[in-house]
Protein backbone atom coordinates (compact mmCIF):
# COMPACT_ATOMS: atom_id res chain seq x y z
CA UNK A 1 23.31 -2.60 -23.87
CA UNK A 2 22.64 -6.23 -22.84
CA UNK A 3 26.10 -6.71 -21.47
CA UNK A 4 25.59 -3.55 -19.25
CA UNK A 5 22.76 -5.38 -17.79
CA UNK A 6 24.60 -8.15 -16.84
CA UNK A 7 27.29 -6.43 -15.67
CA UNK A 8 24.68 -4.37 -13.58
CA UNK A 9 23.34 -7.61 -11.79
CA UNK A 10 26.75 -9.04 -11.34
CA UNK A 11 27.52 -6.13 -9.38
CA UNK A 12 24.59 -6.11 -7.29
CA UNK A 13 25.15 -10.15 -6.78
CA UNK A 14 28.11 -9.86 -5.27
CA UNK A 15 27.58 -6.73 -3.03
CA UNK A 16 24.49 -8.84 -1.85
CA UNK A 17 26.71 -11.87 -0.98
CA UNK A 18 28.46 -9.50 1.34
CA UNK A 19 25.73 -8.67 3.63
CA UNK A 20 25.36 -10.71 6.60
CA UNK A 21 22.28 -12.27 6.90
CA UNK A 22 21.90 -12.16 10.66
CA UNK A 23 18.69 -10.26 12.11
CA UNK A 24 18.99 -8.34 15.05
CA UNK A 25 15.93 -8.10 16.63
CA UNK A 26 15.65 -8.68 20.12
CA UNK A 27 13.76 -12.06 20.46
CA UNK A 28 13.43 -13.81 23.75
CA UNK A 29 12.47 -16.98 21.89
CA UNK A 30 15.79 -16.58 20.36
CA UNK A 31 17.72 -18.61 22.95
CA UNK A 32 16.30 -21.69 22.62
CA UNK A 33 17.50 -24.41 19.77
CA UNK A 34 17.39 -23.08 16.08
CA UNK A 35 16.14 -19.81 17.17
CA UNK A 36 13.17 -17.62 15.65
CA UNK A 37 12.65 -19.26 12.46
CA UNK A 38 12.26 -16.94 9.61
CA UNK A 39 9.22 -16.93 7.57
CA UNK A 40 10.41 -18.66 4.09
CA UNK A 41 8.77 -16.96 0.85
CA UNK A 42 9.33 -14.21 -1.58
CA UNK A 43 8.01 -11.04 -0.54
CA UNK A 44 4.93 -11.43 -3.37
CA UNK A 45 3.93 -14.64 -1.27
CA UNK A 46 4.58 -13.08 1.78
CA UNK A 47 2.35 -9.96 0.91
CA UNK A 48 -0.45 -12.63 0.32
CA UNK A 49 -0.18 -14.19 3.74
CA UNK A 50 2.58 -16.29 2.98
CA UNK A 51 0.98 -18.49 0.54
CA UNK A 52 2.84 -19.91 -2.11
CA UNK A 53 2.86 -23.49 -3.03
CA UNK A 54 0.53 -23.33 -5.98
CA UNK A 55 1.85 -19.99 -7.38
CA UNK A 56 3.39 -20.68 -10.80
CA UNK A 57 4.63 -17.16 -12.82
CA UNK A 58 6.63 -16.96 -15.50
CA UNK A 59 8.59 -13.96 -13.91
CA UNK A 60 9.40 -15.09 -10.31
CA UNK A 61 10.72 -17.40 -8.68
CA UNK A 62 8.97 -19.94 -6.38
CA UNK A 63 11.22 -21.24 -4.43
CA UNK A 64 8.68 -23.09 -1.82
CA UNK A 65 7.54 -24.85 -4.34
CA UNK A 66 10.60 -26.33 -7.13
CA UNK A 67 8.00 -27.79 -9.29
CA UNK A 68 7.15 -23.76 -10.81
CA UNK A 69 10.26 -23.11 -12.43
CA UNK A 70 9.62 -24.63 -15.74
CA UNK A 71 6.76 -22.11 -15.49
CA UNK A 72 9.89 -19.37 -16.37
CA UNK A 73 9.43 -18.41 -19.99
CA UNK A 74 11.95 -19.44 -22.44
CA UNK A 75 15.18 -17.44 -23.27
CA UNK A 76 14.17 -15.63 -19.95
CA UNK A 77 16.13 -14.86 -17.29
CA UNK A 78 15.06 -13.41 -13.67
CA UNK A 79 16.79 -12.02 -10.91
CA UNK A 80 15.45 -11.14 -7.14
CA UNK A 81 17.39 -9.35 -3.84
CA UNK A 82 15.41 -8.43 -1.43
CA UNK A 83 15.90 -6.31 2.18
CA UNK A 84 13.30 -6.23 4.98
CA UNK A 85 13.10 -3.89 8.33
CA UNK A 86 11.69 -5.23 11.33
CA UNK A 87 10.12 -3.41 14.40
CA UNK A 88 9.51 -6.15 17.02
CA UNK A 89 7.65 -5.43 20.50
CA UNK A 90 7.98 -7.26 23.89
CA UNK A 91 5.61 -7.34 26.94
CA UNK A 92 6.43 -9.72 29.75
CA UNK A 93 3.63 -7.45 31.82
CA UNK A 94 6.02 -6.10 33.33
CA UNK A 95 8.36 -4.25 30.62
CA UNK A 96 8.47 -3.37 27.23
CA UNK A 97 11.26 -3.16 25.23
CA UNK A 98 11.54 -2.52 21.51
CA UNK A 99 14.02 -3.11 18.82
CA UNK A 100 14.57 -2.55 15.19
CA UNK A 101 16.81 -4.02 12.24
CA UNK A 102 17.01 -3.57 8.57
CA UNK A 103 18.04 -7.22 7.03
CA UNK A 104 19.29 -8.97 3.93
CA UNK A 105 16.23 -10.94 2.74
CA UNK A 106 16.87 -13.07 -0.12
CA UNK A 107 19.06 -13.48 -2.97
CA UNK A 108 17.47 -15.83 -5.92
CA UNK A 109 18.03 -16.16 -9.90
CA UNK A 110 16.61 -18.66 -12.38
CA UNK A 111 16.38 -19.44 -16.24
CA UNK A 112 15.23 -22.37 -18.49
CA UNK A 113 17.13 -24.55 -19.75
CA UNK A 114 14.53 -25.33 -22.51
CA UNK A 115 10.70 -25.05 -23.24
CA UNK A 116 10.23 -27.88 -20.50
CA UNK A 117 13.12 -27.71 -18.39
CA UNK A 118 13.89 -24.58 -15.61
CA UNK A 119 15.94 -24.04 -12.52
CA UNK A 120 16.81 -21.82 -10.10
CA UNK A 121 19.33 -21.08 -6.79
CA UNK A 122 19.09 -18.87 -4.11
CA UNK A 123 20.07 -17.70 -0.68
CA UNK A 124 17.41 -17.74 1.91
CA UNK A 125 17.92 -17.09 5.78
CA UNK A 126 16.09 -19.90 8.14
CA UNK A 127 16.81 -18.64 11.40
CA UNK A 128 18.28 -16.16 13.84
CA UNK A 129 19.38 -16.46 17.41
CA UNK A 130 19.92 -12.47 18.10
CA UNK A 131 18.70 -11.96 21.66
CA UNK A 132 20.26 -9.53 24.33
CA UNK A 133 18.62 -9.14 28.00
CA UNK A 134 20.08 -7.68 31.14
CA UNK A 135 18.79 -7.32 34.70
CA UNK A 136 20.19 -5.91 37.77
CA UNK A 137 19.31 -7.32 40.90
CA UNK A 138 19.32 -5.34 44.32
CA UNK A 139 18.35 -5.74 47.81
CA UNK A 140 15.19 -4.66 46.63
CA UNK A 141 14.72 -7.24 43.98
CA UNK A 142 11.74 -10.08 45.22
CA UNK A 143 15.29 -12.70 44.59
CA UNK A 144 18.09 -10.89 46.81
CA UNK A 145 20.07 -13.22 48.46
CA UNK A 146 22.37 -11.92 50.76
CA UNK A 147 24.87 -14.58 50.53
CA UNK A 148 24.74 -13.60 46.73
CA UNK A 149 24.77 -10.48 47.05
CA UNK A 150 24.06 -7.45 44.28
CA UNK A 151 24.68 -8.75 40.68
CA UNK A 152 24.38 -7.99 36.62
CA UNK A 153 23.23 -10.75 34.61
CA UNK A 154 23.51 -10.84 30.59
CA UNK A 155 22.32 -13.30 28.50
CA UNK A 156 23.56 -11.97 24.79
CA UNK A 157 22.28 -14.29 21.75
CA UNK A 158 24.45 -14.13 18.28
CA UNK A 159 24.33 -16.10 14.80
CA UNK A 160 21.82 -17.17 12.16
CA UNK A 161 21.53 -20.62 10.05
CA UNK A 162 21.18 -19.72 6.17
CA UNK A 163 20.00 -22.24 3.50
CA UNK A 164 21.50 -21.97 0.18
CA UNK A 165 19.50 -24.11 -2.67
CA UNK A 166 19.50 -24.56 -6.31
CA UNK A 167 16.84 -27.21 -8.37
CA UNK A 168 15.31 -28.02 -11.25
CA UNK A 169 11.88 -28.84 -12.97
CA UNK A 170 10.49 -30.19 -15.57
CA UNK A 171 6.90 -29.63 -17.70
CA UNK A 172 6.18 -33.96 -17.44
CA UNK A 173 2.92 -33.18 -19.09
CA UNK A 174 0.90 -30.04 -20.35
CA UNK A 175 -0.86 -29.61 -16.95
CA UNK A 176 1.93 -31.36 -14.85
CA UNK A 177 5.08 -30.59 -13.75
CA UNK A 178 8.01 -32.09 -10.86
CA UNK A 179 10.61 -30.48 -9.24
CA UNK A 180 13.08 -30.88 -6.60
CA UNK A 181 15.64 -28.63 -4.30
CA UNK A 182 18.84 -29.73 -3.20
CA UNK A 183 19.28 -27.55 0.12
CA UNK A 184 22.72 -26.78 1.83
CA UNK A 185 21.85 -25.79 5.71
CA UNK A 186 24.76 -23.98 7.30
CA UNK A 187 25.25 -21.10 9.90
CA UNK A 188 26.35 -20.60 13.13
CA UNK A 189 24.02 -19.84 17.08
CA UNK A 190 26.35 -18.44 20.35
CA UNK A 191 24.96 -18.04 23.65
CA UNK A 192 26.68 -16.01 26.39
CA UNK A 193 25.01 -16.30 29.95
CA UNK A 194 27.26 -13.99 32.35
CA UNK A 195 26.88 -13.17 36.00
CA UNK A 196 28.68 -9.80 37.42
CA UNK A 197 28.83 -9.24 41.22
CA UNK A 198 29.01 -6.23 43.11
CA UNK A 199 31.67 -7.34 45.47
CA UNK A 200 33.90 -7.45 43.13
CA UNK A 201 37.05 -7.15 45.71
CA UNK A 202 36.05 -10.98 47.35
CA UNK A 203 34.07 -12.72 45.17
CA UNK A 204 34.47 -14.02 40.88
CA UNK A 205 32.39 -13.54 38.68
CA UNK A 206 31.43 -15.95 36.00
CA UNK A 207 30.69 -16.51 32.20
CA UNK A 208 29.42 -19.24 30.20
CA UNK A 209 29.81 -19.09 26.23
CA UNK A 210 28.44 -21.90 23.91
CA UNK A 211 28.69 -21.69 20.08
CA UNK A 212 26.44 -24.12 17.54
CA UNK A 213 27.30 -25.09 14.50
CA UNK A 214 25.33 -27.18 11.55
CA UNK A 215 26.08 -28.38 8.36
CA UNK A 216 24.36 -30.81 6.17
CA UNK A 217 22.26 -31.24 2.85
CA UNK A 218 18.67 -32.24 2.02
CA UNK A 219 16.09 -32.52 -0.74
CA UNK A 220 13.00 -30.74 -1.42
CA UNK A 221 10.24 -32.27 -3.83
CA UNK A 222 7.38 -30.28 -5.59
CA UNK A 223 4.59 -31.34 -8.06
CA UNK A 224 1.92 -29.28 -9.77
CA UNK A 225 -0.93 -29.48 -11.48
CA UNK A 226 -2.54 -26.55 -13.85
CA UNK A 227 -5.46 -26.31 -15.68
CA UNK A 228 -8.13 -24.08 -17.37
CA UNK A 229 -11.69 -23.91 -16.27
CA UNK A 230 -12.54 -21.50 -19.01
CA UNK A 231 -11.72 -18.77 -21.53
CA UNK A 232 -8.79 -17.26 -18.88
CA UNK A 233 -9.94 -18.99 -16.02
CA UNK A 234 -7.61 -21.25 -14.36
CA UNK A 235 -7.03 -23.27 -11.05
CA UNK A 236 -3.49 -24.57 -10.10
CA UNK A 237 -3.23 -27.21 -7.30
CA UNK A 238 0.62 -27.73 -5.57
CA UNK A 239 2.15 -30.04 -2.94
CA UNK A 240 6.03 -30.18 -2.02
CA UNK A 241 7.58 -32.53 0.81
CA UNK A 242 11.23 -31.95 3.05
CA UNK A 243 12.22 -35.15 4.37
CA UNK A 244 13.61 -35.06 8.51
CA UNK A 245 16.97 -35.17 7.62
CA UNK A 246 19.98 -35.66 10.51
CA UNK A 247 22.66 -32.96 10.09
CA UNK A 248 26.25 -32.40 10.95
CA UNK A 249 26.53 -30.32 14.01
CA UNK A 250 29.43 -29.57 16.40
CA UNK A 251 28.56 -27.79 20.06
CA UNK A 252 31.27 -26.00 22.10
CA UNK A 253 30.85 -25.03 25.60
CA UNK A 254 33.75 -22.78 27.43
CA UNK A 255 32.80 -21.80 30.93
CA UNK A 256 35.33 -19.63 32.77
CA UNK A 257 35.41 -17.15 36.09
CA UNK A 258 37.52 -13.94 36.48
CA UNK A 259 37.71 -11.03 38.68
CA UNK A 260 38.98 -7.24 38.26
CA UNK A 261 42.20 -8.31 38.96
CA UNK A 262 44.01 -9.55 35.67
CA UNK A 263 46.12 -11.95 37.37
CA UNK A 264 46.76 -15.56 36.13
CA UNK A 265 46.03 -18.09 36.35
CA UNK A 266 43.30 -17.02 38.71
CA UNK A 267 41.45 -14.43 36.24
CA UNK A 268 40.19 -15.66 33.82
CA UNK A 269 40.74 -18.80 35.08
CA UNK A 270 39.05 -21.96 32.97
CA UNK A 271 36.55 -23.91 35.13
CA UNK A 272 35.43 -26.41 32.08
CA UNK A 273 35.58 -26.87 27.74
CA UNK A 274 33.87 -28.93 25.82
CA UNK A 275 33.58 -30.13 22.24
CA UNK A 276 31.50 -32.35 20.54
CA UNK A 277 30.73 -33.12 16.88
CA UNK A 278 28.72 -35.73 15.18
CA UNK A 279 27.25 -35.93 11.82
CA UNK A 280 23.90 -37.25 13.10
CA UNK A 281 23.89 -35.05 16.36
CA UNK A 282 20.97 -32.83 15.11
CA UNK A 283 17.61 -33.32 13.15
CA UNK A 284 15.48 -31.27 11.05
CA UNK A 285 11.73 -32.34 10.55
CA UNK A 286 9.85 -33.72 7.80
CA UNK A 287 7.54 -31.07 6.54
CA UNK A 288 4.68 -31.37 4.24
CA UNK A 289 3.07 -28.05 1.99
CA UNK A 290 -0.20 -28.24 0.14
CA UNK A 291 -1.98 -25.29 -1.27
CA UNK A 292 -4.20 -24.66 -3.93
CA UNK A 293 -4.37 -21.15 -6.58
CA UNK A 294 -7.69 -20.02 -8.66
CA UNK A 295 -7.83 -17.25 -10.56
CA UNK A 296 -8.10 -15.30 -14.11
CA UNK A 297 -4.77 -14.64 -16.11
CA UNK A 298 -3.39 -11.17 -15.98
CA UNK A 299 -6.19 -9.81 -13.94
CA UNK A 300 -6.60 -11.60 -10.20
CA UNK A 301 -5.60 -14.45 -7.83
CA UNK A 302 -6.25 -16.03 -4.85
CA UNK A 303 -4.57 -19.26 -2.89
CA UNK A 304 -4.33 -20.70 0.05
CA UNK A 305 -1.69 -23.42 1.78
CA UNK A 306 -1.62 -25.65 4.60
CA UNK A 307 1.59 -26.61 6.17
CA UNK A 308 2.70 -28.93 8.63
CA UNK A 309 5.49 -29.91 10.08
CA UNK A 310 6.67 -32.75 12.46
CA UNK A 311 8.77 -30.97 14.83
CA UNK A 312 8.18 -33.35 17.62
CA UNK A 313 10.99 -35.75 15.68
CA UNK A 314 13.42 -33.08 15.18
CA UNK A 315 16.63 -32.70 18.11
CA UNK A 316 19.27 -30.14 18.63
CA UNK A 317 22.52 -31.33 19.89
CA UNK A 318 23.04 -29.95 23.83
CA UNK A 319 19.37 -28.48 24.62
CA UNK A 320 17.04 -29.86 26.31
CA UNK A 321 13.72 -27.14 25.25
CA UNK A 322 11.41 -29.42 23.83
CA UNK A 323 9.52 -29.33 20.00
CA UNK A 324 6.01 -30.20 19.05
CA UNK A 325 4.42 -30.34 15.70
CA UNK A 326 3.04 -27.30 13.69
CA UNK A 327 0.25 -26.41 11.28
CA UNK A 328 0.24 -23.08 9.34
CA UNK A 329 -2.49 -21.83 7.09
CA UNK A 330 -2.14 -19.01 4.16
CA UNK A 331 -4.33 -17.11 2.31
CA UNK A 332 -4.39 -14.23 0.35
CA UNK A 333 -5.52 -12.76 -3.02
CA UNK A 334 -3.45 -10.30 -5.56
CA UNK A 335 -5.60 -8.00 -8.55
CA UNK A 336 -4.14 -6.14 -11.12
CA UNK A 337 -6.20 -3.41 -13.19
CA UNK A 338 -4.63 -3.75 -16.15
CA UNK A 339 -1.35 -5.38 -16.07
CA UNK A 340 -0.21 -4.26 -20.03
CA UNK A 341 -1.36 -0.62 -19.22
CA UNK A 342 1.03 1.85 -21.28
CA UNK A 343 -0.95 4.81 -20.47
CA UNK A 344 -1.56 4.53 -16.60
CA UNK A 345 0.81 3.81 -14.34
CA UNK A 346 -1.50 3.19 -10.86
CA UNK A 347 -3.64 -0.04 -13.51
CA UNK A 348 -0.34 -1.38 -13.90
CA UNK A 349 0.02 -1.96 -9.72
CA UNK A 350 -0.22 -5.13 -8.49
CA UNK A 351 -1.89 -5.25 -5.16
CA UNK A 352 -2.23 -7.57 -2.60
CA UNK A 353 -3.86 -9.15 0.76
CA UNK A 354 -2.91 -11.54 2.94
CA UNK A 355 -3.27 -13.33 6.11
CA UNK A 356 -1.82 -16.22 8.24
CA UNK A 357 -2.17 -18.09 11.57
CA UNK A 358 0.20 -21.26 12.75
CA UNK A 359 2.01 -22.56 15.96
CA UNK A 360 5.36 -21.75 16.73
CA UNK A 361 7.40 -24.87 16.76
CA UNK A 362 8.78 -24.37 20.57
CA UNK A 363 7.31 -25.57 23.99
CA UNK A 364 7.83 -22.95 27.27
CA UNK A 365 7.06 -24.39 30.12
CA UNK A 366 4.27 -26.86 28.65
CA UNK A 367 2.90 -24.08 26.79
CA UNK A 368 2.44 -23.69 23.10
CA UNK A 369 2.68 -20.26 21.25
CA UNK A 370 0.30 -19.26 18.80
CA UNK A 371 0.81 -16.69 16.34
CA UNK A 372 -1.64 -14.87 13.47
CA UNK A 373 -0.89 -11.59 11.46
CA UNK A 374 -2.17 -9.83 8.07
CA UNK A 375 -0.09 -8.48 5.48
CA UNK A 376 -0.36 -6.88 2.23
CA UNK A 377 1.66 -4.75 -0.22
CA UNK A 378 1.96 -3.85 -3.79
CA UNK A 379 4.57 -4.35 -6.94
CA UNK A 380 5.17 -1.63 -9.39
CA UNK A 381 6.29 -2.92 -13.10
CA UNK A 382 8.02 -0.82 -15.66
CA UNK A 383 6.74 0.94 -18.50
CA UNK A 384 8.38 -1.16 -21.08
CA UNK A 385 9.43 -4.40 -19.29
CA UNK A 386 8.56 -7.09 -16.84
CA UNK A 387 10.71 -5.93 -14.03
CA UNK A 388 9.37 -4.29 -11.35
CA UNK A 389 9.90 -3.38 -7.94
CA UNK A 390 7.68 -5.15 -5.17
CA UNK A 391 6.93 -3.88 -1.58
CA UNK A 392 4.95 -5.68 1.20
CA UNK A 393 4.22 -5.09 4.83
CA UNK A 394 3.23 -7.88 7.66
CA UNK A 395 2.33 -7.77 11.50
CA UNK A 396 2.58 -10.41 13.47
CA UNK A 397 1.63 -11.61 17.34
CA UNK A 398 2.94 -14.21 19.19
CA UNK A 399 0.30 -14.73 21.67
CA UNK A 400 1.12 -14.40 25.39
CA UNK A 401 0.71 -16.40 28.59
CA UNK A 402 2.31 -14.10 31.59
CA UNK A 403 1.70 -16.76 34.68
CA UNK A 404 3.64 -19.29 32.34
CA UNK A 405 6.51 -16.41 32.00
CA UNK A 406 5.61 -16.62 28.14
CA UNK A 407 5.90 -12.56 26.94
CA UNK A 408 3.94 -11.42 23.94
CA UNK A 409 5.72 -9.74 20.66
CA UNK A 410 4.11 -7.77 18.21
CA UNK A 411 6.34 -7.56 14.66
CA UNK A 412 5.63 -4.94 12.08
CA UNK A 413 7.65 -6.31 8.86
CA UNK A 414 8.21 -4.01 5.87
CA UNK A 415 10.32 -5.11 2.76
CA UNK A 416 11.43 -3.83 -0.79
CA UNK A 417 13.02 -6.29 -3.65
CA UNK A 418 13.71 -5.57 -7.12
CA UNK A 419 13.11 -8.51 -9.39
CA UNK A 420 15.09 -8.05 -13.29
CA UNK A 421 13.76 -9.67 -15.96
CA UNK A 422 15.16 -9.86 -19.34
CA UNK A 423 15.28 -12.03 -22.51
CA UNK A 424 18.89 -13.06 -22.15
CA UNK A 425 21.18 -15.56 -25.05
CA UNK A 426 19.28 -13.85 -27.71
CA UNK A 427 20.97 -12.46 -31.06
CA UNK A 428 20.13 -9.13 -32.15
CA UNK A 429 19.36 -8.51 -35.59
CA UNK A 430 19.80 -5.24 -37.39
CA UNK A 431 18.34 -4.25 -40.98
């Protein structure tokens, strides 16, 4: 029976590995350096606003925080996947366009290694740089030129960046524990910017393409402290640090003209390439997490973070949008009626509340973009084990500023993982 169950999860590993983790909603903010980042957490921290950096379970994994996974229990083992659609909502006050993707989420498995000593490794997406807009312009258009004359342009965004990490803690005291991440970034962002004319008997048209590439590894750090305040009672205070780290990163630019006419070498005919690749070419900021859990075992919790990073530091080879520093704050609160319930299904429920507000890390012309949302959702445990299946739903709104040409997007997030747990490298004994 056990090795069916690993067999099970082995299977679902690898078909999980498969999926491209590439989100295709249609994201102005996509074109500019790393893209929309994606919000990092498991979809229990992300049903509670995002907050995450004091959590510490014995049947999840943390992985905002390294310092909670000697919190797994011994001869444990747990196993999350995760999928999420998105529903995201443009207004420039002009249009409105609307677009919709179901994603892979997360991939993440940990165990102990011994009473004191846990780890874990996962794959987590950090960005996306999916964006695809179009606009025709005619005599009528406020811009006609007539020198220019009638013309199509596309500007078509492609790619993601995906972190892969695996780390360790350890228990140093009763109440304290350390932990650390060792993070691979890698992924790749193209950019197409292409201008069709009209006239296509006398005149080219013309395409730029531009790929991004990054590559490069960094540490994450985590401590935590836990303690009771009385019979069940406890409060759990958390901090983790990511140092600004440079990164490999290699940026190709092909720019080329062509006409209907397939005729070389004047269509497509090469006007300029470029390559260029340095290992310190692109930087990724320092970021600092603090957060803070109280609650009563088995029955309810509530924490809150703080994050903040220093994006102003951080470059990206070949753009020139610039980055300014962010703070985040997370709260939200989880109850369970009755967790060990083997009569009632609905008091075995885990439900939660959540809500967030932070900066986005980009600067449009001079102008910061704010964004808030709630969230919530619930996770359903089996009868006769700690698995369960968990659920959680988040909208979001990036604030708008129309006379700055900043549009305003409304995302509606829901997501489903299944998280296995099961007492693994144990012997069975029969009578």
């Amino acid at each position: 029976m056990q090795s069916k169950r690993i067999y099970t999860v082995l299977i679902i590993i690898f078909i999980s590995l498969s999926v491209q983790g590439q989100k295709l909603t249609n994201s102005p903010y996509g074109r500019f350096n790393f893209g929309v980042l994606n919000p990092q957490g498991t979809f229990r921290s992300l049903a509670m606003g995002g907050a995450s950096i004091a959590f510490r379970d014995n049947n999840s994994i943390n992985f905002n925080n390294p310092a909670s996974y000697s919190s797994l229990d011994t001869n444990s083992f747990v196993f999350d996947m995760g999928m999420d659609l998105s529903r995201l909502s443009v207004d420039d006050g002009t249009n409105k366009t609307t677009s919709v993707d179901m994603n892979f989420r997360h991939i993440m498995l940990g165990f102990p290694l011994s009473r004191r000593i846990g780890v874990a490794a996962g794959l987590v997406p950090f960005s996306n740089g999916y964006y695809y807009m179009k606009r025709n312009v005619t005599s009528e258009s406020p811009d006609w030129d007539p020198l220019t004359g009638e013309y199509s342009s596309y500007h078509k965004g492609t790619g993601s960046l995906t972190s892969l990490f695996a780390g360790a803690a350890i228990d140093i005291t009763k109440n304290i524990s350390a932990g650390f991440n060792l993070t691979a970034m890698f992924g790749k962002l193209g950019r197409l910017n292409q201008f069709d004319f009209n006239d296509y008997q006398s005149t080219f048209s013309q395409n730029s393409t531009e790929y991004f590439t990054i590559s490069g590894l960094n540490l994450d750090y985590g401590i935590q402290y836990g303690g009771k305040i009385k019979k069940d009672y406890f409060i759990t205070l958390g901090a983790s640090f990511t140092g600004a780290r440079n990164y490999k990163s290699t940026l190709s630019v092909l720019k080329q003209r062509y006409s209907v006419y397939v005729l070389s070498p004047y269509s497509p005919d090469t006007l300029a390439y470029s390559s260029y690749s340095a290992t310190d070419s692109t930087r990724l900021p320092s970021t600092f997490r603090f957060g803070f859990t109280f609650g009563k075992t088995d029955k309810f919790l509530f924490g809150a973070d703080y994050i903040t990073s220093l994006w102003s530091e951080a470059k990206v080879q070949g753009t020139g949008v610039p980055m300014a520093d962010t703070r985040s704050v997370m709260a939200g609160i989880e109850y369970i009626p009755d967790k060990y319930s083997n009569t009632n299904f609905l008091k075995r429920i885990e439900y939660r509340l959540g809500g967030h507000i932070s900066q986005n890390y980009l600067v449009i012309n001079n102008n910061r973009i704010n964004e808030y949302g709630i969230s919530g959702g619930m996770a359903f445990r089996l009868r006769t084990s700690l698995s369960k299946a968990t659920f959680y739903i988040d909208y979001t709104v990036r604030e708008r500023n129309i006379s700055e040409g900043i549009p305003s997007e409304h995302i509606f997030s829901v997501g489903a993982s299944l998280n296995f747990y099961d007492y693994w490298f144990l012997k069975r004994k029969y009578d």
